[in-house]
Protein backbone atom coordinates (compact mmCIF):
# COMPACT_ATOMS: atom_id res chain seq x y z
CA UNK A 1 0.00 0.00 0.00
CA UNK A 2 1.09 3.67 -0.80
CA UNK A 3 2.57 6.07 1.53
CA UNK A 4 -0.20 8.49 0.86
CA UNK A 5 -3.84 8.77 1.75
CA UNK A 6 -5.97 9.90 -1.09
CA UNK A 7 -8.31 12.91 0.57
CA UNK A 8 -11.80 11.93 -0.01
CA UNK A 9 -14.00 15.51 0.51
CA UNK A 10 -17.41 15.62 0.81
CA UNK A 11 -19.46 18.46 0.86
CA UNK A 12 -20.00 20.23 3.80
CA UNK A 13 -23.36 20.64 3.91
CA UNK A 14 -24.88 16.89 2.11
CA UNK A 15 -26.32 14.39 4.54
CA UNK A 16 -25.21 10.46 3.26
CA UNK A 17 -29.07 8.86 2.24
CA UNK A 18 -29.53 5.83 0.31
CA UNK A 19 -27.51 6.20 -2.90
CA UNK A 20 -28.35 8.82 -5.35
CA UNK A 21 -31.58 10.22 -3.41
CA UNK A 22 -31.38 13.04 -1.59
CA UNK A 23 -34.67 14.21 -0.42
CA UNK A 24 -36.04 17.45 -0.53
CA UNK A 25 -35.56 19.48 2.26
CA UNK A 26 -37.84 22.54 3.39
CA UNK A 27 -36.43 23.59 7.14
CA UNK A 28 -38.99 22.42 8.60
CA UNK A 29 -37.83 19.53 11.06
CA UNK A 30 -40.68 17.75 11.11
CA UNK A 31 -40.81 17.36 7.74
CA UNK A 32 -37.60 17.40 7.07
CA UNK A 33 -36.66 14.01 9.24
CA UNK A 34 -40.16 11.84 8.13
CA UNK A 35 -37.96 12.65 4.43
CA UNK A 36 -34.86 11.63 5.64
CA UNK A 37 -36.09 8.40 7.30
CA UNK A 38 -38.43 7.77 4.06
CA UNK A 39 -35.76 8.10 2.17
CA UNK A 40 -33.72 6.16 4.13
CA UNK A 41 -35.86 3.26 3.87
CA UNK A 42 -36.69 3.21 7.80
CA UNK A 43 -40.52 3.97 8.58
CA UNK A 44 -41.70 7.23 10.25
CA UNK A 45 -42.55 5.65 13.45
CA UNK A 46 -43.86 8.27 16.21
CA UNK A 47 -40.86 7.33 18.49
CA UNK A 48 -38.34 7.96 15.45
CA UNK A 49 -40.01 11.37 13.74
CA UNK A 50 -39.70 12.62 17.63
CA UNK A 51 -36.26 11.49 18.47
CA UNK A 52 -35.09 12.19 15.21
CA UNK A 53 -36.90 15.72 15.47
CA UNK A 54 -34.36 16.12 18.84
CA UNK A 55 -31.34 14.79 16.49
CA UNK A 56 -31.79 16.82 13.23
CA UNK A 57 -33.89 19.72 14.36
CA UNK A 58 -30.82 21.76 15.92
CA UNK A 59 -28.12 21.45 13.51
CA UNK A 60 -25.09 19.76 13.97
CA UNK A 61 -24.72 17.81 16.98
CA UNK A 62 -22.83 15.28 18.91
CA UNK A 63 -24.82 13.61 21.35
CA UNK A 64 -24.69 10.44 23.71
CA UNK A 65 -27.78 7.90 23.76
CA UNK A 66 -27.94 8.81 27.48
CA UNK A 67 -27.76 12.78 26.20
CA UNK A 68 -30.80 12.69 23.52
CA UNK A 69 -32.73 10.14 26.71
CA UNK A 70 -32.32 13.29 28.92
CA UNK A 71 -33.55 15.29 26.37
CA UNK A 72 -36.55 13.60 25.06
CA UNK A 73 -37.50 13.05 29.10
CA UNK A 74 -37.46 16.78 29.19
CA UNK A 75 -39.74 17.41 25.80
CA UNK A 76 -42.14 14.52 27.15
CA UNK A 77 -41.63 12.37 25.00
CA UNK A 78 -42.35 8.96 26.03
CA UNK A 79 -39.44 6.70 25.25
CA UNK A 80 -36.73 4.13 27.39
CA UNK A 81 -32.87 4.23 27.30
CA UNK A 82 -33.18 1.14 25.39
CA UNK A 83 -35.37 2.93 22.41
CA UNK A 84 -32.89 5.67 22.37
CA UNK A 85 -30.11 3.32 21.56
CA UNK A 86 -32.48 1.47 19.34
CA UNK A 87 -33.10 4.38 17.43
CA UNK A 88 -29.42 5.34 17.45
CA UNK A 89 -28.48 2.31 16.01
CA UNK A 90 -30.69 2.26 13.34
CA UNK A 91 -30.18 5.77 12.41
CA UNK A 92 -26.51 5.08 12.19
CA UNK A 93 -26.95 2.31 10.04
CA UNK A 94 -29.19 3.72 7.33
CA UNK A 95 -26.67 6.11 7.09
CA UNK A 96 -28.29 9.38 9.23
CA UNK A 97 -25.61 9.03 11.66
CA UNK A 98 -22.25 8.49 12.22
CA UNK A 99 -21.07 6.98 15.20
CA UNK A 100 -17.76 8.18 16.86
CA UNK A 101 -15.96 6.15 20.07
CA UNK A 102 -13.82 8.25 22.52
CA UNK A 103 -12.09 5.66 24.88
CA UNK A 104 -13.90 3.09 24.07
CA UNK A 105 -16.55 3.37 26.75
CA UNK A 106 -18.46 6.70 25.37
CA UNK A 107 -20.40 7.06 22.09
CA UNK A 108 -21.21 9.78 20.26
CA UNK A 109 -23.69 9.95 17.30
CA UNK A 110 -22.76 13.04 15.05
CA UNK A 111 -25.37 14.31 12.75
CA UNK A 112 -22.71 15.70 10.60
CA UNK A 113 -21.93 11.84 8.27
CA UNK A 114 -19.69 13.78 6.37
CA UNK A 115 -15.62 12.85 5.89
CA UNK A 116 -14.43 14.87 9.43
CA UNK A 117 -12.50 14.33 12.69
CA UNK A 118 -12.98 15.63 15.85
CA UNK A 119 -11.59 17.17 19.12
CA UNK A 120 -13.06 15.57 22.65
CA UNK A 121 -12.24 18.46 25.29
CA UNK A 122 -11.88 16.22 27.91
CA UNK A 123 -12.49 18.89 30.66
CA UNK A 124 -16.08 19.38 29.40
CA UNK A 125 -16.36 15.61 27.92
CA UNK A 126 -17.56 17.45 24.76
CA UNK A 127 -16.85 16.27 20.91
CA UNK A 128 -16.50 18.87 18.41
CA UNK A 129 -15.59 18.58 15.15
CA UNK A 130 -11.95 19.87 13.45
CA UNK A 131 -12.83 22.89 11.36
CA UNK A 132 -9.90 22.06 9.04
CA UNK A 133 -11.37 20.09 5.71
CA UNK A 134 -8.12 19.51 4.79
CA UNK A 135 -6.62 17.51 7.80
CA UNK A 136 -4.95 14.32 6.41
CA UNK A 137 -2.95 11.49 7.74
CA UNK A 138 0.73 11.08 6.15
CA UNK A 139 1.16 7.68 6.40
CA UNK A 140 -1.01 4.45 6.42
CA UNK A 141 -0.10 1.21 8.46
CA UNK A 142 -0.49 -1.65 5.83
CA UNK A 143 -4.42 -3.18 5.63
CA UNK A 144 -4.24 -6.78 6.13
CA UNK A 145 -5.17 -9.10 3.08
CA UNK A 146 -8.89 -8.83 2.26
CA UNK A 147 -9.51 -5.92 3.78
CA UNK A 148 -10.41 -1.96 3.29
CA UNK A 149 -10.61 1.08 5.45
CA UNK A 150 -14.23 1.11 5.96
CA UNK A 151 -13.42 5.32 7.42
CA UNK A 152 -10.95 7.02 9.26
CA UNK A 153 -11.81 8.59 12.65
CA UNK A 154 -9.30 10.76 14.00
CA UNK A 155 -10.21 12.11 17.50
CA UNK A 156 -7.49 14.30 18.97
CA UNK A 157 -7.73 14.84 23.13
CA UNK A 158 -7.98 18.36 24.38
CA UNK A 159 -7.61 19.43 27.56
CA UNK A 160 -7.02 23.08 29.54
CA UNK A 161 -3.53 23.12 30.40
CA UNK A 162 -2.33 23.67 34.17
């Protein structure tokens, strides 16, 4: 395998549906996320417009199944932990979300599926995306035989210093 890492670049603003559909988007949430998981191929259930309502309606977010569970308790709406993660999980793999691991015992879900990496400011235990598009890796360790790099998640550690 080469030394260098082609730069795949997506556009900033697309969300990843199912291939070549993008649905049309108005700005209005509701709408807006019955499209998405339409065209995602998952149906509109109550529990997912609401939760994904939560998700989508506020932009770009990084949030913690126990995060959008505090949330959704606070907007009434009537769903468990395990839903949450449920819903998560099948957001993520239609494609709506992209799931990111910092230390292997906290997930994030990012709303944001594009090509990215992140910062986790480990004061505030807060993930927020590197603003540089351009951030690459130099060198690749060799991919074992029949494999490919599904992604690349780069998550550099931040904290304030003493």
């Amino acid at each position: 395998m080469s030394d260098e890492v082609p730069h795949v670049s997506d556009d900033a603003g697309q969300v990843a549906h199912s291939p070549g559909h993008q649905p049309a988007l108005t700005g209005c949430p509701w709408h807006d996320v019955n499209e998405m998981l339409q065209a995602a191929g998952l149906r509109p259930t109550r529990q997912r417009m609401a939760l994904g309502w939560l998700l989508f309606g506020k932009g770009t977010r990084h949030l913690t199944a126990e995060m959008l569970y505090e949330e959704a308790t606070l907007a009434k709406v009537p769903v468990s932990l395990a839903t949450v993660y449920n819903t998560l999980n099948q957001l993520t793999d239609a494609g709506l979300l992209r799931q990111v691991s910092v230390d292997g015992t906290k997930t994030y879900f990012d709303t944001n599926v594009t090509a990215h990496h992140h910062f986790y400011l480990e004061n505030n235990h807060e993930l927020v995306d590197i603003p540089d598009p351009h951030l690459v890796l130099s060198k690749m360790p060799d991919i074992p035989e029949g494999y490919e790099i599904a992604r690349i998640d780069m998550v550099v550690r931040l904290r304030k210093k003493r």
